[in-house]
Protein backbone atom coordinates (compact mmCIF):
# COMPACT_ATOMS: atom_id res chain seq x y z
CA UNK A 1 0.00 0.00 0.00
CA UNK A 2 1.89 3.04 -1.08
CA UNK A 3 0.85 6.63 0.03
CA UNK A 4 -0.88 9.17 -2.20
CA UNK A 5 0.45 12.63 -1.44
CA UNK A 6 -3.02 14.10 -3.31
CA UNK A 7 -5.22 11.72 -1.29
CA UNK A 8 -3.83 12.32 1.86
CA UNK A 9 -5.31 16.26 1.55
CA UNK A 10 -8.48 15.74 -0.48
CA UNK A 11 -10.53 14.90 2.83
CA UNK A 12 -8.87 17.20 5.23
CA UNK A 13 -10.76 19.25 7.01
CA UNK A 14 -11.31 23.10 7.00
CA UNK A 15 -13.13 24.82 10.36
CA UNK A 16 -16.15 27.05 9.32
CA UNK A 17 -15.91 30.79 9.91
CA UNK A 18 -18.68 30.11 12.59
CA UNK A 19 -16.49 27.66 14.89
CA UNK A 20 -15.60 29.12 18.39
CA UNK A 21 -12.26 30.36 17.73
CA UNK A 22 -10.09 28.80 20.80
CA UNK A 23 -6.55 29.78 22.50
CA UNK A 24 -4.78 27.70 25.06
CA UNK A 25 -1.98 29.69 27.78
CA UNK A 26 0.76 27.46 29.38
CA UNK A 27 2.58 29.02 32.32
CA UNK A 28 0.18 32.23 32.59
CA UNK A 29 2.14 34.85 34.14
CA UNK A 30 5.82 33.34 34.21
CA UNK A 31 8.60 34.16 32.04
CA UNK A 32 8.12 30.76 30.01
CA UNK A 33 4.30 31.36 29.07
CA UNK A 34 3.49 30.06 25.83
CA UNK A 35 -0.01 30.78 23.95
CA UNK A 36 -1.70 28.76 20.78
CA UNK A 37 -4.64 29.65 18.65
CA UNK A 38 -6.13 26.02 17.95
CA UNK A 39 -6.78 26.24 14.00
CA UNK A 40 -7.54 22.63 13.61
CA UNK A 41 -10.06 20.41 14.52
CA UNK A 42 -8.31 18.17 16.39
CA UNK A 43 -5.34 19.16 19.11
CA UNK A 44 -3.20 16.38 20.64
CA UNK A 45 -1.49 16.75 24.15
CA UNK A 46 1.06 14.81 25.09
CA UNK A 47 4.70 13.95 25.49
CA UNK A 48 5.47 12.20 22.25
CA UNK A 49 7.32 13.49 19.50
CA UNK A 50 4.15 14.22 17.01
CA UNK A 51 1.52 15.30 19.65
CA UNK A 52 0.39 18.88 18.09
CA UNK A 53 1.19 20.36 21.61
CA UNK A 54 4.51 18.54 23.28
CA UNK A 55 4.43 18.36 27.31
CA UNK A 56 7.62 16.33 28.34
CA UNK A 57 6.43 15.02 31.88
CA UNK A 58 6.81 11.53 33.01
CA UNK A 59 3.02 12.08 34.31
CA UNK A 60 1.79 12.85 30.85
CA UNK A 61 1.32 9.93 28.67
CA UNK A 62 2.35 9.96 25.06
CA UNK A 63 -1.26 10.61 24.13
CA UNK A 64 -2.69 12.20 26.78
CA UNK A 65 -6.15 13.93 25.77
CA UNK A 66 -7.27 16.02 23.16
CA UNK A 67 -9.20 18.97 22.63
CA UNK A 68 -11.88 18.62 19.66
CA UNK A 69 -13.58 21.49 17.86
CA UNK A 70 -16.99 20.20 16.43
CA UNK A 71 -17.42 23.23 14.87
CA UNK A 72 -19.94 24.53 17.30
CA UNK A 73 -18.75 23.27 20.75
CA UNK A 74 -14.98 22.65 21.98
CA UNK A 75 -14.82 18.99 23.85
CA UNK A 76 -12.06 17.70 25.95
CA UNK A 77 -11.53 14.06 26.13
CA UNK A 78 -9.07 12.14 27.81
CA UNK A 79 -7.13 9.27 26.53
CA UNK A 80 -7.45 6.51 29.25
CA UNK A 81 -4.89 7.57 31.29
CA UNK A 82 -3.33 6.68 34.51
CA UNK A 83 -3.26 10.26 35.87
CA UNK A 84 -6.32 11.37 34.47
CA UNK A 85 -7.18 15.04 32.67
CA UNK A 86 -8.95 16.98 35.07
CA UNK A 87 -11.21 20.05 34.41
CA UNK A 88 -11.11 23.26 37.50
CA UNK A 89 -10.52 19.93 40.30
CA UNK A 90 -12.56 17.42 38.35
CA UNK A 91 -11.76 14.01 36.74
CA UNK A 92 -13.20 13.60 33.19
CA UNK A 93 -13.53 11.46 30.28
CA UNK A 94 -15.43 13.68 27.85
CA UNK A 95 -16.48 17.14 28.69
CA UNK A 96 -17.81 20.44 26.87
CA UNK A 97 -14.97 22.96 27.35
CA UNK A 98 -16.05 26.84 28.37
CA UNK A 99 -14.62 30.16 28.15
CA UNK A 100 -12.09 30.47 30.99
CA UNK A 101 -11.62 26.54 32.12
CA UNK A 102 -8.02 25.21 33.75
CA UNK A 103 -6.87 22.02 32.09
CA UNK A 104 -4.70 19.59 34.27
CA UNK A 105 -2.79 17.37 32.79
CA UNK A 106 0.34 16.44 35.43
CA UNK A 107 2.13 19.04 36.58
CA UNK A 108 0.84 21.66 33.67
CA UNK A 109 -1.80 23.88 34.08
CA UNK A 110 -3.49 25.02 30.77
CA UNK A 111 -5.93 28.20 30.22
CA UNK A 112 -8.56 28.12 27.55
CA UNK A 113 -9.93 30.72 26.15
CA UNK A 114 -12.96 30.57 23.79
CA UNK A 115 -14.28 33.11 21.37
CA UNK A 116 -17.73 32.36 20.28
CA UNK A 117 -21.80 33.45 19.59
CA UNK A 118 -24.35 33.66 21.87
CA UNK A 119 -25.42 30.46 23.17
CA UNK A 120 -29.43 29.57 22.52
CA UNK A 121 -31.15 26.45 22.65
CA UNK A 122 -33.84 27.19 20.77
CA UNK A 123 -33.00 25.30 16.70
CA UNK A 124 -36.01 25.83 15.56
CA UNK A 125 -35.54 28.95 13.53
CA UNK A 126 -33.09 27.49 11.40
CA UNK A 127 -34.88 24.12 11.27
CA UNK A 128 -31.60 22.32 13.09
CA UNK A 129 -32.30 19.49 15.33
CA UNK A 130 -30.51 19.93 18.98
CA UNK A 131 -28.06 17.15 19.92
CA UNK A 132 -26.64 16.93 23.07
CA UNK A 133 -23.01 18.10 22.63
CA UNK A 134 -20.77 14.63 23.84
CA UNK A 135 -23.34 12.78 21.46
CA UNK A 136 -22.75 11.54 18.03
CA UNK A 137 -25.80 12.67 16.73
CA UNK A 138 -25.31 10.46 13.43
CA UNK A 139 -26.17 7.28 13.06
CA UNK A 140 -22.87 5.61 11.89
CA UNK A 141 -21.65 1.70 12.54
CA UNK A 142 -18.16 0.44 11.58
CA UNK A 143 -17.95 -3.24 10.62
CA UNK A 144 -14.67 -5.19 11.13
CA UNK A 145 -14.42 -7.37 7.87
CA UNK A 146 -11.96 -9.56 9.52
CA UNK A 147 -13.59 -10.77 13.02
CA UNK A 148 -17.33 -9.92 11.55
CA UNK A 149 -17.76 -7.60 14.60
CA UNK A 150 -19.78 -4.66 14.61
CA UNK A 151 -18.78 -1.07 16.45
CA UNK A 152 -22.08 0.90 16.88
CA UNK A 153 -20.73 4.92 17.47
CA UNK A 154 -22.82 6.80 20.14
CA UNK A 155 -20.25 9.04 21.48
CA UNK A 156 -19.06 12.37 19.97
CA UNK A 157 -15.51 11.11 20.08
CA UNK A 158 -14.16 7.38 20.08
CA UNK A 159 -11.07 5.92 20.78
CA UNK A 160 -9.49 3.07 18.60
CA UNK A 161 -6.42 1.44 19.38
CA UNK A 162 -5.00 -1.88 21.11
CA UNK A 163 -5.64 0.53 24.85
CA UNK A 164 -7.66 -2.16 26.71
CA UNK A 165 -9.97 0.77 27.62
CA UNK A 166 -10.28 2.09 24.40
CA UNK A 167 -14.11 2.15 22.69
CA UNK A 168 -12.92 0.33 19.99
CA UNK A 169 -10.54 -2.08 21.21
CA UNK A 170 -8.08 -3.93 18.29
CA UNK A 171 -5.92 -6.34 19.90
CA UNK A 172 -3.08 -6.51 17.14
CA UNK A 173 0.77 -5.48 16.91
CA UNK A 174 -0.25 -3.58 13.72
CA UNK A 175 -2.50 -0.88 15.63
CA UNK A 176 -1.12 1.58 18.21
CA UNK A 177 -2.09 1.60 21.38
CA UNK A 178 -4.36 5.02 21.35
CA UNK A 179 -4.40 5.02 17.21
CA UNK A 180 -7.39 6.85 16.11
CA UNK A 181 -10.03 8.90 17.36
CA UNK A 182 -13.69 8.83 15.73
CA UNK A 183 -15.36 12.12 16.21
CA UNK A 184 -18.01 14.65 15.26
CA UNK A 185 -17.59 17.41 12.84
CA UNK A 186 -20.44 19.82 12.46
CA UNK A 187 -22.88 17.32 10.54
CA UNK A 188 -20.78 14.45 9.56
CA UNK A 189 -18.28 12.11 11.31
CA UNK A 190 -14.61 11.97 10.54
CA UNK A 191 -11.16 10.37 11.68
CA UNK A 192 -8.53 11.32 12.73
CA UNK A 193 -5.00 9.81 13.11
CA UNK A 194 -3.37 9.95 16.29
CA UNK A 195 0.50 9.75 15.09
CA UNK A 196 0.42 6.13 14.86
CA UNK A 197 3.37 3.65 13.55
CA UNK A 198 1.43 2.92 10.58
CA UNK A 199 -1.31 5.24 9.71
CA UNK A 200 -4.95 5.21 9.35
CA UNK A 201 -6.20 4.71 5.88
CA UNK A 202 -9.08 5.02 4.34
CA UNK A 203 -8.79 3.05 0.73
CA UNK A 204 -4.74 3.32 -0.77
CA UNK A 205 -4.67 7.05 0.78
CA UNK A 206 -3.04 7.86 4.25
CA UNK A 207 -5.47 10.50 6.39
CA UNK A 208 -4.15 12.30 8.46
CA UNK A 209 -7.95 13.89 9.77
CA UNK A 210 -10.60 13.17 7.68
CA UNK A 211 -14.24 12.95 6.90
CA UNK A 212 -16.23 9.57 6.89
CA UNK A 213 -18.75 8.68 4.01
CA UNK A 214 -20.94 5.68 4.13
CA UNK A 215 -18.88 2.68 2.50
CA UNK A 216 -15.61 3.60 3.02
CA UNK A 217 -13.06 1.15 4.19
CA UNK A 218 -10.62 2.17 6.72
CA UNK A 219 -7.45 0.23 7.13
CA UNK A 220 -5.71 -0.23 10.65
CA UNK A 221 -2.85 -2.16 10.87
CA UNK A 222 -4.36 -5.66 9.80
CA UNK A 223 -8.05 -4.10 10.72
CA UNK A 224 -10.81 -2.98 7.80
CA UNK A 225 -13.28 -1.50 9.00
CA UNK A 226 -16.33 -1.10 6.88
CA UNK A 227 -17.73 2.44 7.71
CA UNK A 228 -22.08 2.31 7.14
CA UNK A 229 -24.11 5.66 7.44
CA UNK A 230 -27.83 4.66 6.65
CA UNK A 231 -28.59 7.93 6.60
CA UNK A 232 -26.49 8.11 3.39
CA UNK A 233 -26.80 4.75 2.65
CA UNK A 234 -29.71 5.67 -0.16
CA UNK A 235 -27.73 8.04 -2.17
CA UNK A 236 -24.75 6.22 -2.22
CA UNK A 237 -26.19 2.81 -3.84
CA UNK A 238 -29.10 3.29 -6.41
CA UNK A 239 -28.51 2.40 -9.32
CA UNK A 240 -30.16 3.86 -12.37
CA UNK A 241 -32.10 0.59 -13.11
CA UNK A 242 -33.67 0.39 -10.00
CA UNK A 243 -37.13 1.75 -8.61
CA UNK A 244 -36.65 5.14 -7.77
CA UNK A 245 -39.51 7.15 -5.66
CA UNK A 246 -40.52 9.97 -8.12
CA UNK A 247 -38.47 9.06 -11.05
CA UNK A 248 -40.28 9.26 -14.24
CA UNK A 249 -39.85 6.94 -16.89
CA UNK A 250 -39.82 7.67 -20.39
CA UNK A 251 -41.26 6.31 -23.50
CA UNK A 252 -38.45 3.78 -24.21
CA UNK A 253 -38.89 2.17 -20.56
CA UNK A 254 -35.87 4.23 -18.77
CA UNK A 255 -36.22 5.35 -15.30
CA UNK A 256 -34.92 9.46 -15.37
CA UNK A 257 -33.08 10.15 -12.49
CA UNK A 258 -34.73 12.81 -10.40
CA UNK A 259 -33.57 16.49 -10.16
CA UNK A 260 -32.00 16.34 -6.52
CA UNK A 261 -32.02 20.46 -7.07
CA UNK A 262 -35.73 20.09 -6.28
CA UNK A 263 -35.18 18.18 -3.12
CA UNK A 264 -32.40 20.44 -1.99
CA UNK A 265 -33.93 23.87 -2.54
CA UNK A 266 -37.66 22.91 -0.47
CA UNK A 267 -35.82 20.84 2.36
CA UNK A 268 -32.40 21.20 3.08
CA UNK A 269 -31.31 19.87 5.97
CA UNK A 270 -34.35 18.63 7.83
CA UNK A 271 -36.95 20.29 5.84
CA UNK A 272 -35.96 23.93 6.91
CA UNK A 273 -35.80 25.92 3.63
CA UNK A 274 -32.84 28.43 2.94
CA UNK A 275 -32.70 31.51 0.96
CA UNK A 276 -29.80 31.46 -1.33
CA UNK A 277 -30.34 35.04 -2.52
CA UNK A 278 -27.47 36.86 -1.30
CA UNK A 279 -29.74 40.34 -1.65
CA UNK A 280 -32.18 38.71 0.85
CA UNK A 281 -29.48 38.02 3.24
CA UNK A 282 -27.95 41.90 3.10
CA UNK A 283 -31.47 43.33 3.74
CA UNK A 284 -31.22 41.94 7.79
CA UNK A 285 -28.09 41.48 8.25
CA UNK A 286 -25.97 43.19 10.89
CA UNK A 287 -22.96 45.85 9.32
CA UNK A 288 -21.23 44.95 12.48
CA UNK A 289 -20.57 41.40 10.80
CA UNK A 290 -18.79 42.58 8.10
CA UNK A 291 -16.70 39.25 7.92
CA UNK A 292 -19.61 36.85 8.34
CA UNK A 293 -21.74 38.34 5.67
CA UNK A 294 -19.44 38.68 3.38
CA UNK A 295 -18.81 34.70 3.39
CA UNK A 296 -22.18 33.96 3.80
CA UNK A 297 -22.69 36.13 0.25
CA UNK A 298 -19.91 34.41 -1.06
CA UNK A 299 -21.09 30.92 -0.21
CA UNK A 300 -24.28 31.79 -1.47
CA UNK A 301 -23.11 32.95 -5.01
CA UNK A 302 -21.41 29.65 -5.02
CA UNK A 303 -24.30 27.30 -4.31
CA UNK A 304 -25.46 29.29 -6.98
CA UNK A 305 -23.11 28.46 -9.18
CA UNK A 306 -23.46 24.73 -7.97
CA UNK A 307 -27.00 24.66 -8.52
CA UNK A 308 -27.13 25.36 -11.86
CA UNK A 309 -24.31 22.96 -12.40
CA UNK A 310 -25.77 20.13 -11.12
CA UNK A 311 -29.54 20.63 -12.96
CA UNK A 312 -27.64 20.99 -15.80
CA UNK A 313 -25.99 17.67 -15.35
CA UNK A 314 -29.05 15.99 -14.24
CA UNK A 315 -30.68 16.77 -17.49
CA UNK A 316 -27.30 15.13 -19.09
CA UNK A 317 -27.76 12.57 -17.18
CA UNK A 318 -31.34 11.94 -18.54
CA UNK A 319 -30.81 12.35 -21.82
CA UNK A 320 -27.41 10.00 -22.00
CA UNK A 321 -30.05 7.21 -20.31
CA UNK A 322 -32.03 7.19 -23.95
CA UNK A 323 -30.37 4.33 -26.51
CA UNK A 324 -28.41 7.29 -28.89
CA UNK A 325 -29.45 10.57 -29.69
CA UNK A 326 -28.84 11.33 -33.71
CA UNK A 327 -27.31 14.90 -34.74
CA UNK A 328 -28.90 16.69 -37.78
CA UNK A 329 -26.51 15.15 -40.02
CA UNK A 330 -27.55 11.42 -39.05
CA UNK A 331 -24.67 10.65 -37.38
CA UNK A 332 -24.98 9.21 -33.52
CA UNK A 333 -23.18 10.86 -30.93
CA UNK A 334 -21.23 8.74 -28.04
CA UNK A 335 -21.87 9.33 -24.62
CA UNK A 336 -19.83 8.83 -21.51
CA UNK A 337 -20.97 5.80 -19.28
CA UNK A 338 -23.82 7.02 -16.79
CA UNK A 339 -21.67 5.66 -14.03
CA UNK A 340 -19.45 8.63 -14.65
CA UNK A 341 -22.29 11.23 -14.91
CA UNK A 342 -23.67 9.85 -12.04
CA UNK A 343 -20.10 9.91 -9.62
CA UNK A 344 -19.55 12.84 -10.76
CA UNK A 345 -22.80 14.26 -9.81
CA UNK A 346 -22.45 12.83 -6.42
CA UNK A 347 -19.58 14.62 -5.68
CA UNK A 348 -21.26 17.58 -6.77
CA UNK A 349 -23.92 16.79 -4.71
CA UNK A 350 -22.05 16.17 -2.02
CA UNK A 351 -20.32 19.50 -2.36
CA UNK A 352 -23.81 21.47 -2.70
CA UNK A 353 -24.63 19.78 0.54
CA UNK A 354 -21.56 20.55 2.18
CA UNK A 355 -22.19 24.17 1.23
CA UNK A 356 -25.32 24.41 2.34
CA UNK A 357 -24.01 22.80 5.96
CA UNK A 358 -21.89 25.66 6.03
CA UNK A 359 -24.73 28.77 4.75
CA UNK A 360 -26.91 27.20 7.70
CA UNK A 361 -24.20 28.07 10.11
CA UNK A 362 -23.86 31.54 9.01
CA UNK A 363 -27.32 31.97 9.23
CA UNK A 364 -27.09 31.03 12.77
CA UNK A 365 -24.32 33.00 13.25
CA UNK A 366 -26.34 36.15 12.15
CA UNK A 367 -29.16 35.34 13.84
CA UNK A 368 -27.52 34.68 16.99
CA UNK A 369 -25.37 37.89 16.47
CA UNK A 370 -29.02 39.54 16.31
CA UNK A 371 -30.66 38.34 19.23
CA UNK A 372 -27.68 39.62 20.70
CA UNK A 373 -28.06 42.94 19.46
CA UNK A 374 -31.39 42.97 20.38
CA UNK A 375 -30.64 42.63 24.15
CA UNK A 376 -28.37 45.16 23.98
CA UNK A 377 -30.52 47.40 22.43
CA UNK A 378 -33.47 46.68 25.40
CA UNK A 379 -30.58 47.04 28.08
CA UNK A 380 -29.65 50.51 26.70
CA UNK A 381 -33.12 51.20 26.50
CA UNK A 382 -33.82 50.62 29.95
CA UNK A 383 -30.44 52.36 30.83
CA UNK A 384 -31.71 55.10 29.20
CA UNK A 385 -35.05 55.25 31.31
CA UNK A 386 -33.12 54.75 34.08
CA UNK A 387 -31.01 58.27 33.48
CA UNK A 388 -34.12 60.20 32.52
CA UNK A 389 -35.22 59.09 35.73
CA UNK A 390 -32.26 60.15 37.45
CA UNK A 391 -32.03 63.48 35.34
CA UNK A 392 -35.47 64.37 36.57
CA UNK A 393 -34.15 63.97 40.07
CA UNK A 394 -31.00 65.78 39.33
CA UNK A 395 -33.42 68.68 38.36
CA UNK A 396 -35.59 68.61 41.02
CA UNK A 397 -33.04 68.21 43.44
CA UNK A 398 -31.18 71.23 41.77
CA UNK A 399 -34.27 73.43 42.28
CA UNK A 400 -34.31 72.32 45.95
CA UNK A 401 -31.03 73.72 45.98
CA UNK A 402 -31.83 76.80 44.62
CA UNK A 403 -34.53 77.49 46.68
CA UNK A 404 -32.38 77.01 50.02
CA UNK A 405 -29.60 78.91 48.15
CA UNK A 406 -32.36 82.01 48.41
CA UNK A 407 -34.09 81.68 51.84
CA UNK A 408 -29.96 81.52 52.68
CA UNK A 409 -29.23 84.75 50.86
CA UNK A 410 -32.52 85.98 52.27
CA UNK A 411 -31.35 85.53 56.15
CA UNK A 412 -28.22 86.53 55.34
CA UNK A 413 -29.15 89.88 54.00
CA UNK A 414 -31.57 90.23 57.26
CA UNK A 415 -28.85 89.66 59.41
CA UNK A 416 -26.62 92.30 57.59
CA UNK A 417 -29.23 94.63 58.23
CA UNK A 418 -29.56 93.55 61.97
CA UNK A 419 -26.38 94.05 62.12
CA UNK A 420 -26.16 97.46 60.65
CA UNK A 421 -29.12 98.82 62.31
CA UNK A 422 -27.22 97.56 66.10
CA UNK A 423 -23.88 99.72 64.82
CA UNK A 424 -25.51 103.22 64.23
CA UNK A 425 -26.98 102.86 67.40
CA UNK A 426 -24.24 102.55 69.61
């Protein structure tokens, strides 16, 4: 199995410009303090040589936990160690990180520092689905070929390796002891490698982080493991022969393949329909997100883009299903194989999809960012009731003053003329 330099990079992962932005501080205060921005989705601590942050400690274990950004919430999870990664005094195993936590890890105390929007529970204005954070949320099963065992996923980030306390345990020489780690990424589920001897693979290409689609076949040492989404088990396996719910079928006894652009634009992502006119987006959005709109327009000029792309191929696609199709001179033009129209449309698919993952999280982003605003603006509001209150006050209490400033005077000048009066007479 050699390596493909290209492959390696096709499935690695980008974070969206809605992820909390995160920055970890070892040694605050002290002449050695050292700061990261975390720009990846996956951060290793630990004391060997290709950990992603190195802590040389005989009480930190090679792999000692990482820190995972899902794209919407920052997890910790320790690596089954002896000394355990502890979280402001407490032991855990997986754990949702927050703005201003101390991570423990030996003798090393680490400060994290998270940027990110205004936290809500309420999903239903952008048609999301909540999912508790340390949860998969996906339904996703990988299938040892060899030993015809099956490794149901539930948690948002899964340990494989020859660890005996590792979720998915592999008993073999070939697999590291903490090799990979299984985890959640936004909407889909992905791998990544944790500096093993000899690499995670998913077909002849070596990942280093990577996301998962149903039927690939990762290779661990001697392992395969046969990776099946049924959520995307439908798209992935039709066939253009077979019974398709709303195809039509021509004249010559063809199933067409049906426009997915239809299916996309009403219910994207759990039926919640998006508007993809950049225009619409600019009328209510916020000028203090100058950055976030102007991805979200760009994003949505590309889906654009995409769209019309993919229709157009779809329609290719229909017409290269009829026997031949004759030019005006009689002769019979040769088509590519539908296989290739239709892997290629896949991918685009796939693409459109993954684009309109990412226009949903702006969305959110802006919304958030103007619920936000909006309690601001009922705070000043009220602030500013408050200080017409208190200027009322100020002015009635400055006319009290006034008043006493002239009975004052008044006594005053009585007294003077006491006083005056008392002089002359002597």
């Amino acid at each position: 199995m050699t390596e493909s330099i290209a492959g390696t990079h096709a499935r690695e992962l980008e974070l969206p410009l809605s992820a909390p932005r995160i920055r970890v501080t070892i040694g605050m205060g002290s002449a050695g303090q050292k700061t990261w921005n975390l720009h990846r989705p996956v951060t290793l601590f630990g004391s060997q040589r290709t950990a992603h942050i190195a802590l040389r400690h005989r009480d930190i274990c090679r792999a000692h936990c990482t820190i995972i950004n899902t794209g919407a919430h920052v997890l910790l999870k320790d690596l089954h160690t002896t000394g355990g990664t502890w979280v402001d005094k407490e032991r855990i195993t997986l754990v949702v990180l927050e703005d201003g936590d101390t991570i423990h890890i030996g003798p090393t105390a680490i400060q994290v520092a998270i940027q990110t929007g205004v936290e809500t529970a309420d999903d239903s204005a952008f048609g999301l689905q909540f999912v508790e954070p340390t949860r998969m949320g996906l339904n996703i099963v990988l299938h040892d070929v060899e030993q015809a065992r099956s490794y149901p996923i539930e948690s948002a980030v899964t340990l494989i390796g020859r660890h005996e306390d590792a979720e998915i345990h592999l008993g073999d020489d070939g697999v590291s002891t903490k090799h990979a780690l299984i985890f959640r990424f936004g909407a889909y589920a992905c791998i990544c490698d944790l500096g093993s001897r000899n690499g995670t693979w998913i077909g002849d290409n070596r990942q280093r982080v990577a996301r998962l689609d149903h039927g690939d076949r990762i290779q661990i040492g001697p392992h395969t493991l046969m990776v099946d989404i049924p959520d995307l088990r439908r798209t992935t396996t039709r066939r253009i022969d077979d019974t398709v719910d709303g195809a039509d079928q021509t004249s010559n006894g063809l199933h067409r393949w049906p426009n997915p652009m239809r299916r996309l634009r009403e219910e994207p992502h759990g039926g919640a329909a998006l508007a993809l006119d950049p225009n619409s987006v600019k009328g209510g959005a916020d000028p203090a997100e100058p950055g976030a709109l102007g991805a979200l327009t760009s994003i949505a000029e590309g889906i654009a883009g995409l769209e019309s792309e993919v229709a157009d191929s779809w329609d290719r696609v229909n017409v290269e299903g009829s026997p031949a199709i004759t030019q005006d001179d009689g002769a019979d033009v040769r088509h590519r194989d539908v296989g290739d129209w239709k892997a290629e449309l896949e991918a685009r698919d796939a693409a459109l999809r993954g684009q309109l993952l990412e226009i949903t999280r702006c969305l959110e982003s802006l919304g958030l960012r103007e619920r936000q605003l909006a309690l601001e603006a009922t705070r000043i509001e009220a602030r500013s009731v408050e200080l017409d209150t208190r200027e009322k006050a100020l002015g009635e209490h400055e006319h009290e003053l006034e008043r006493r400033e002239r009975a004052v005077a008044q006594r005053w000048a009585r007294f003077a003329s006491k006083g005056a009066h008392g002089g002359g007479g002597r």
